[in-house]
PDB file of N, CA and C in Angstrom:
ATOM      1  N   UNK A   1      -2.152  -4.105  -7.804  1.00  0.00           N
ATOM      2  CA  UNK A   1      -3.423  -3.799  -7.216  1.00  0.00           C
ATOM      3  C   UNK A   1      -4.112  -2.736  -8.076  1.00  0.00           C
ATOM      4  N   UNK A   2      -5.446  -2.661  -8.444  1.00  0.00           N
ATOM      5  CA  UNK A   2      -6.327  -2.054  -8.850  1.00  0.00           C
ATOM      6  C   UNK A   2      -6.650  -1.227  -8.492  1.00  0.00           C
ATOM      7  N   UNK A   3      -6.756  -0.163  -8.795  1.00  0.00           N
ATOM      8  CA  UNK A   3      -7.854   1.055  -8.173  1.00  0.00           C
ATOM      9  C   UNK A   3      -9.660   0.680  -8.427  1.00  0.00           C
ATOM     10  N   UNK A   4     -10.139  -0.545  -9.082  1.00  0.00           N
ATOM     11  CA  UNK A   4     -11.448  -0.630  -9.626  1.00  0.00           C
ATOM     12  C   UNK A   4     -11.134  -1.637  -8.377  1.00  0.00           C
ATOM     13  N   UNK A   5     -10.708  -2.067  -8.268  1.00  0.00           N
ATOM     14  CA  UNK A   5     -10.895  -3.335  -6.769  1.00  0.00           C
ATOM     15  C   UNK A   5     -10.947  -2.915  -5.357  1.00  0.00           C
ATOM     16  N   UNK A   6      -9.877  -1.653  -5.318  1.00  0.00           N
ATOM     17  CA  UNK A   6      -9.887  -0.756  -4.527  1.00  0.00           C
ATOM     18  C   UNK A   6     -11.349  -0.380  -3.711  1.00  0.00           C
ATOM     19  N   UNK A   7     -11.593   0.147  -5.090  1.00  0.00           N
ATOM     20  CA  UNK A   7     -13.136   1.419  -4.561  1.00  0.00           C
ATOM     21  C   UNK A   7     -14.560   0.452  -4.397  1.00  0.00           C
ATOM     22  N   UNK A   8     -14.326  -0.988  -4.562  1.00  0.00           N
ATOM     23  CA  UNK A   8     -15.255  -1.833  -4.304  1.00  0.00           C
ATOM     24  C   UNK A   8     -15.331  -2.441  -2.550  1.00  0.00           C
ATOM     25  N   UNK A   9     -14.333  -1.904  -2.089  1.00  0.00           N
ATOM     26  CA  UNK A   9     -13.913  -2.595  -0.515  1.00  0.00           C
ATOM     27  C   UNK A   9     -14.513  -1.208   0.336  1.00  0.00           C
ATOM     28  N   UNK A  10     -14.717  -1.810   1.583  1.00  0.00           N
ATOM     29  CA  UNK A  10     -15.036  -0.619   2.689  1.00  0.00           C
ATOM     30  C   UNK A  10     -14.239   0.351   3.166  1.00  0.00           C
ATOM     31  N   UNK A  11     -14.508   1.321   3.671  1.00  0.00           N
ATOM     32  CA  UNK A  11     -13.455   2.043   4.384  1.00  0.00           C
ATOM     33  C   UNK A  11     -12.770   1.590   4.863  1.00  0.00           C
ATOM     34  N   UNK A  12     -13.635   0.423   6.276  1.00  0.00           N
ATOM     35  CA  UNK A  12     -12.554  -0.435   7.014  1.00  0.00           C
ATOM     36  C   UNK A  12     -11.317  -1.485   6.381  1.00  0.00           C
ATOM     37  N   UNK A  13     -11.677  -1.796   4.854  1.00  0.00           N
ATOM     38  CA  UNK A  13     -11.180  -2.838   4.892  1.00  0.00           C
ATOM     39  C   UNK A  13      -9.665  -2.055   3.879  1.00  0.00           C
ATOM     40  N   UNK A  14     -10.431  -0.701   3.399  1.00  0.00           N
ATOM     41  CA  UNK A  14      -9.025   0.075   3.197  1.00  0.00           C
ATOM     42  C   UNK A  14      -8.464   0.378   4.058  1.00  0.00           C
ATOM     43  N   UNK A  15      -8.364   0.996   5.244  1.00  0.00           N
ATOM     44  CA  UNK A  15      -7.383   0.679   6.730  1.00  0.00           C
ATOM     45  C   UNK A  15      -6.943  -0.196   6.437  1.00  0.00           C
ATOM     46  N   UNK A  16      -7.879  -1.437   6.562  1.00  0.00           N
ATOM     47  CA  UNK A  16      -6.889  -2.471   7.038  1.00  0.00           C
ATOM     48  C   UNK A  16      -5.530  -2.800   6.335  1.00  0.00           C
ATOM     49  N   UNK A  17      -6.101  -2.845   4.701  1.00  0.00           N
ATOM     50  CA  UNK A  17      -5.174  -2.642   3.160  1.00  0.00           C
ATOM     51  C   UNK A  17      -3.775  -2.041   3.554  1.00  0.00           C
ATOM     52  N   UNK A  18      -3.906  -0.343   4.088  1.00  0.00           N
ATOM     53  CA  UNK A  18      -3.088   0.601   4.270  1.00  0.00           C
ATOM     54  C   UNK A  18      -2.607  -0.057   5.165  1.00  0.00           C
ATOM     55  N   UNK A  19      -2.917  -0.422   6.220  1.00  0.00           N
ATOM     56  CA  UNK A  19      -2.214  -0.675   7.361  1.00  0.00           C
ATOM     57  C   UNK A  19      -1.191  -1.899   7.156  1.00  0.00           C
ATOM     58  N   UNK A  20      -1.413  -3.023   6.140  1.00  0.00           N
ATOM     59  CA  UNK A  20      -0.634  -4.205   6.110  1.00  0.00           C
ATOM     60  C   UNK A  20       0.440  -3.742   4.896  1.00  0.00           C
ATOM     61  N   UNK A  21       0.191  -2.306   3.839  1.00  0.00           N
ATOM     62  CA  UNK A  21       1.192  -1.914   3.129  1.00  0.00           C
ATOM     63  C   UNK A  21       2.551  -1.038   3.921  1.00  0.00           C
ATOM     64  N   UNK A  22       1.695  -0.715   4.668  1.00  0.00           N
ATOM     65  CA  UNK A  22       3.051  -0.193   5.520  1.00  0.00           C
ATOM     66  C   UNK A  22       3.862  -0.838   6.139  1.00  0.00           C
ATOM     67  N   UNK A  23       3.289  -2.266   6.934  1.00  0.00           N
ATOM     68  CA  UNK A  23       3.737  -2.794   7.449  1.00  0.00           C
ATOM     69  C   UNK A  23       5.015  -3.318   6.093  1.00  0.00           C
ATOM     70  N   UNK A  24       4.488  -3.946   5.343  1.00  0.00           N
ATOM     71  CA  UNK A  24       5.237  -4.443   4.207  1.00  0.00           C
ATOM     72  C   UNK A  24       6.464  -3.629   3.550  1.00  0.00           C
ATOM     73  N   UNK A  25       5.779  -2.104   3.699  1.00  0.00           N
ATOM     74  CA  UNK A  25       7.165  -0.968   3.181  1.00  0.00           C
ATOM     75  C   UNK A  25       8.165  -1.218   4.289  1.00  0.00           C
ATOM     76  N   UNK A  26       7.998  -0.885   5.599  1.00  0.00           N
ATOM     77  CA  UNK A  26       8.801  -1.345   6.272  1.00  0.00           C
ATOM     78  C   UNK A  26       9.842  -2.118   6.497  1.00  0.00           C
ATOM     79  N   UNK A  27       9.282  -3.522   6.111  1.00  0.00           N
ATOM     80  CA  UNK A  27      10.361  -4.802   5.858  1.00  0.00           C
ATOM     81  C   UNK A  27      11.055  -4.965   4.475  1.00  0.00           C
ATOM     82  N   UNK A  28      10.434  -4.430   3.943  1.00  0.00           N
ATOM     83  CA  UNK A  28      11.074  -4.056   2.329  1.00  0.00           C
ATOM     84  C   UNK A  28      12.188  -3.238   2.482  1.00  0.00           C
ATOM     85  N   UNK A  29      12.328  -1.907   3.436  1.00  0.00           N
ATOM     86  CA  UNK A  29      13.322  -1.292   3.524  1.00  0.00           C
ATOM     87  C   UNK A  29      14.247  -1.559   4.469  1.00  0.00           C
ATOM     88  N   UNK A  30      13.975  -2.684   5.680  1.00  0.00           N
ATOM     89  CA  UNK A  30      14.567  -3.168   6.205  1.00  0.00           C
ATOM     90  C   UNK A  30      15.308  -4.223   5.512  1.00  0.00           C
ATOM     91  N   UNK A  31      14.807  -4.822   4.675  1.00  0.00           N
ATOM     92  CA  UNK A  31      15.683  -5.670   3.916  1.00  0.00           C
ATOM     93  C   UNK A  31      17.138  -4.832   2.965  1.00  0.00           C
ATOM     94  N   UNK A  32      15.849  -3.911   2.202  1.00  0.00           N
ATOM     95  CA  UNK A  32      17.138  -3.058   1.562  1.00  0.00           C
ATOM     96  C   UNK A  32      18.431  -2.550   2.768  1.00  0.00           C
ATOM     97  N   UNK A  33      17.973  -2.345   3.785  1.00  0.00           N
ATOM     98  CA  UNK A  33      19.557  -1.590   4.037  1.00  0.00           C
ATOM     99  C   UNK A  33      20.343  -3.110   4.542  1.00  0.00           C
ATOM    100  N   UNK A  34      19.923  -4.216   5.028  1.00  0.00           N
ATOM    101  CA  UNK A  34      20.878  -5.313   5.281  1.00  0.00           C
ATOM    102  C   UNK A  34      21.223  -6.215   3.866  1.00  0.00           C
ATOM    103  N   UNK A  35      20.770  -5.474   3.045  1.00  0.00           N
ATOM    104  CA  UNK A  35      21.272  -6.225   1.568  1.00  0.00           C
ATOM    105  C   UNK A  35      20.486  -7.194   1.223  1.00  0.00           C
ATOM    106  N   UNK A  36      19.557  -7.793   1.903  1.00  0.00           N
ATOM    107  CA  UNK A  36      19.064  -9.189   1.424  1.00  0.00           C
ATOM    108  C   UNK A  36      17.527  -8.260   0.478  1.00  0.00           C
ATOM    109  N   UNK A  37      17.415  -7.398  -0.210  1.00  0.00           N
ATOM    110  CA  UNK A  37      16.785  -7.052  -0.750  1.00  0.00           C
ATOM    111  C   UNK A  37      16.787  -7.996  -2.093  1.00  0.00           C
ATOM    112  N   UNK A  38      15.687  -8.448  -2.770  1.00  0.00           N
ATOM    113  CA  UNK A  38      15.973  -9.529  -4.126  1.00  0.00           C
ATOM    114  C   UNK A  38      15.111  -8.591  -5.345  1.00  0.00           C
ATOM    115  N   UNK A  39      14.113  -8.132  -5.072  1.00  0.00           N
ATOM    116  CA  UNK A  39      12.981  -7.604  -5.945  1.00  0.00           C
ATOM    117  C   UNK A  39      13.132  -6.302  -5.523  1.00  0.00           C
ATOM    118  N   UNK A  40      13.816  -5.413  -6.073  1.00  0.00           N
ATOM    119  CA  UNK A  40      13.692  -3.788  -5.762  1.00  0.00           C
ATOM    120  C   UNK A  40      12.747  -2.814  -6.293  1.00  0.00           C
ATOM    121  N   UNK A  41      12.049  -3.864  -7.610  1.00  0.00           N
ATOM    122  CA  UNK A  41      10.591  -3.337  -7.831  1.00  0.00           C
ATOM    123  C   UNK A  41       9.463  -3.362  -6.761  1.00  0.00           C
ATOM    124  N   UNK A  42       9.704  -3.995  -6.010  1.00  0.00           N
ATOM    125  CA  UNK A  42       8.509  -4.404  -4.654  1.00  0.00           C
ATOM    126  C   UNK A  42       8.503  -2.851  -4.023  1.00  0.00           C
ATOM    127  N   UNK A  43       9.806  -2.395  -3.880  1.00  0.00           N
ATOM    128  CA  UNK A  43       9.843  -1.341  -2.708  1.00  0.00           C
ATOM    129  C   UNK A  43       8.897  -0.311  -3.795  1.00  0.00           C
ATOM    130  N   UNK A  44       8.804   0.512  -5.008  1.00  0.00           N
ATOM    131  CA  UNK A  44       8.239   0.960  -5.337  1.00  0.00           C
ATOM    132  C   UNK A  44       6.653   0.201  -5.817  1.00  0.00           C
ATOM    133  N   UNK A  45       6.450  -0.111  -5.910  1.00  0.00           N
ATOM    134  CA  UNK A  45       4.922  -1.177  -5.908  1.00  0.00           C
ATOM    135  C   UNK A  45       4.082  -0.527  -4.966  1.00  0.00           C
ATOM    136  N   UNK A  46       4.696  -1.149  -3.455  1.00  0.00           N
ATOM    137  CA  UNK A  46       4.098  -0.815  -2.201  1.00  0.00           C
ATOM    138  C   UNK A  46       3.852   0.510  -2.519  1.00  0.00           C
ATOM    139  N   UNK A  47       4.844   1.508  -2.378  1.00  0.00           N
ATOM    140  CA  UNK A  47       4.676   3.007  -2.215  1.00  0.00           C
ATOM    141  C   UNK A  47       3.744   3.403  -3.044  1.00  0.00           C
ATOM    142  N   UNK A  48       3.381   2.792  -3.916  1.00  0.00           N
ATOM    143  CA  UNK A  48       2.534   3.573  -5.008  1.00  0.00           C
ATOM    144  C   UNK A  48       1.049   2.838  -4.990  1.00  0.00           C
ATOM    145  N   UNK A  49       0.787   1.300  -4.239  1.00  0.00           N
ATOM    146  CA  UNK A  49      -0.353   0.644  -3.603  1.00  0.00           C
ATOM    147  C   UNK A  49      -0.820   1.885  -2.418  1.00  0.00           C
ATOM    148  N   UNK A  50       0.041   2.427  -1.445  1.00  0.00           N
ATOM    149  CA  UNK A  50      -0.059   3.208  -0.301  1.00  0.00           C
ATOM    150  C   UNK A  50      -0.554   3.987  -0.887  1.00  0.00           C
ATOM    151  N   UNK A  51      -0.442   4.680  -1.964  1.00  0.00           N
ATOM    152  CA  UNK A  51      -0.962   6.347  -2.829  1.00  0.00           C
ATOM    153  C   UNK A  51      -2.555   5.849  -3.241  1.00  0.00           C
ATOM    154  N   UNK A  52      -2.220   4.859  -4.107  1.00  0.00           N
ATOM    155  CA  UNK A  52      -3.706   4.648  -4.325  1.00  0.00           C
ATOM    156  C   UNK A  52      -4.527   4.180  -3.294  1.00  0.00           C
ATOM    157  N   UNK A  53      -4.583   3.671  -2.479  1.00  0.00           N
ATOM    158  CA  UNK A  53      -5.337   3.135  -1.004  1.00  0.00           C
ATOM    159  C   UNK A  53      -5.880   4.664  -0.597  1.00  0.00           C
ATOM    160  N   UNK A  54      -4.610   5.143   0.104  1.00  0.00           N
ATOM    161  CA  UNK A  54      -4.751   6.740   0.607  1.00  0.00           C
ATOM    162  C   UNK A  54      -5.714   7.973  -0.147  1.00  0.00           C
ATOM    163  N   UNK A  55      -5.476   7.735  -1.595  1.00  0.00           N
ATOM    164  CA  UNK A  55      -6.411   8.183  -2.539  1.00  0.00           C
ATOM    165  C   UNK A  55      -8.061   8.129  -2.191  1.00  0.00           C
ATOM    166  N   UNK A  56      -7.962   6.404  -2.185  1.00  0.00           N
ATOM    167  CA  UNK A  56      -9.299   6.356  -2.345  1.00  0.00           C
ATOM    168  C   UNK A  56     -10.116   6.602  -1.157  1.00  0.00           C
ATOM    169  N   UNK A  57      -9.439   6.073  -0.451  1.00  0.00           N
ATOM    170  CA  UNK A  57      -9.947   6.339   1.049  1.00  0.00           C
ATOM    171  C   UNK A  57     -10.388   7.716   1.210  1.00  0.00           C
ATOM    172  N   UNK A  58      -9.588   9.055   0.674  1.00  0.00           N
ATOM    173  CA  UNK A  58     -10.074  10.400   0.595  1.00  0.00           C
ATOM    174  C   UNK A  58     -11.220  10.439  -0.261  1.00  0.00           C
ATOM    175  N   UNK A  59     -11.047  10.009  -1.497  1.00  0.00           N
ATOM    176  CA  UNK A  59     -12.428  10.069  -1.973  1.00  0.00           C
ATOM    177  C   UNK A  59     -13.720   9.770  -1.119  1.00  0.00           C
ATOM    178  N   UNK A  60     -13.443   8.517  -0.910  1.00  0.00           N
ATOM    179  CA  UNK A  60     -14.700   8.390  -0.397  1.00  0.00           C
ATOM    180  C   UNK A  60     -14.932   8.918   0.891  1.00  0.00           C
ATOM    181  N   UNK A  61     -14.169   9.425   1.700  1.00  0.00           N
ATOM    182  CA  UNK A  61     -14.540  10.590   2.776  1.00  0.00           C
ATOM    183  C   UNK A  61     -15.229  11.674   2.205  1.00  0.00           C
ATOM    184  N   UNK A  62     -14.947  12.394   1.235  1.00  0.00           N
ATOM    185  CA  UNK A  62     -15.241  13.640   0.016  1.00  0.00           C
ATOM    186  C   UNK A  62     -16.852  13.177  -0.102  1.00  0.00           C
ATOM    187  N   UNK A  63     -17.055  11.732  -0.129  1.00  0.00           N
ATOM    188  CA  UNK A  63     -18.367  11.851  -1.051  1.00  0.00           C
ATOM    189  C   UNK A  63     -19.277  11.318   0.102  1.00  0.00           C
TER     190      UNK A  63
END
C-alpha cells in the first residue's frame, strides 16, 4: 500500500482502511500462535499499512 494512494482517500474511508487492517492483524496473529501461519511477511506488512493509515489520518486532522 501507498502512502500517495493513501492521502487521495477520505478520512472516512481511512477508518474504514484502519479498521479492516486490524481486523486482518488480528487473524494474522491468530494464525501465528496455532501454527497455520504461511507468509510471516504479512504480519509485518499490516503493522506498518496501520502506521501509515494512522499517519495520514493525523495529518490530515493537522491540516
Amino acid at each position: 500500500m501507498k502512502a500517495e494512494d493513501l492521502r487521495q482517500k477520505t478520512p472516512d474511508e481511512l477508518v474504514d482502511q484502519l479498521r479492516d487492517l486490524k481486523k486482518e492483524a488480528l487473524n494474522l496473529r491468530f494464525q501465528k500462535a496455532s501454527g497455520q501461519l504461511e507468509n510471516t511477511a504479512r504480519v509485518r506488512d499490516v503493522r506498518r499499512d496501520v502506521a501509515r493509515v494512522k499517519t495520514i489520518i493525523g495529518q490530515k486532522a493537522a491540516s
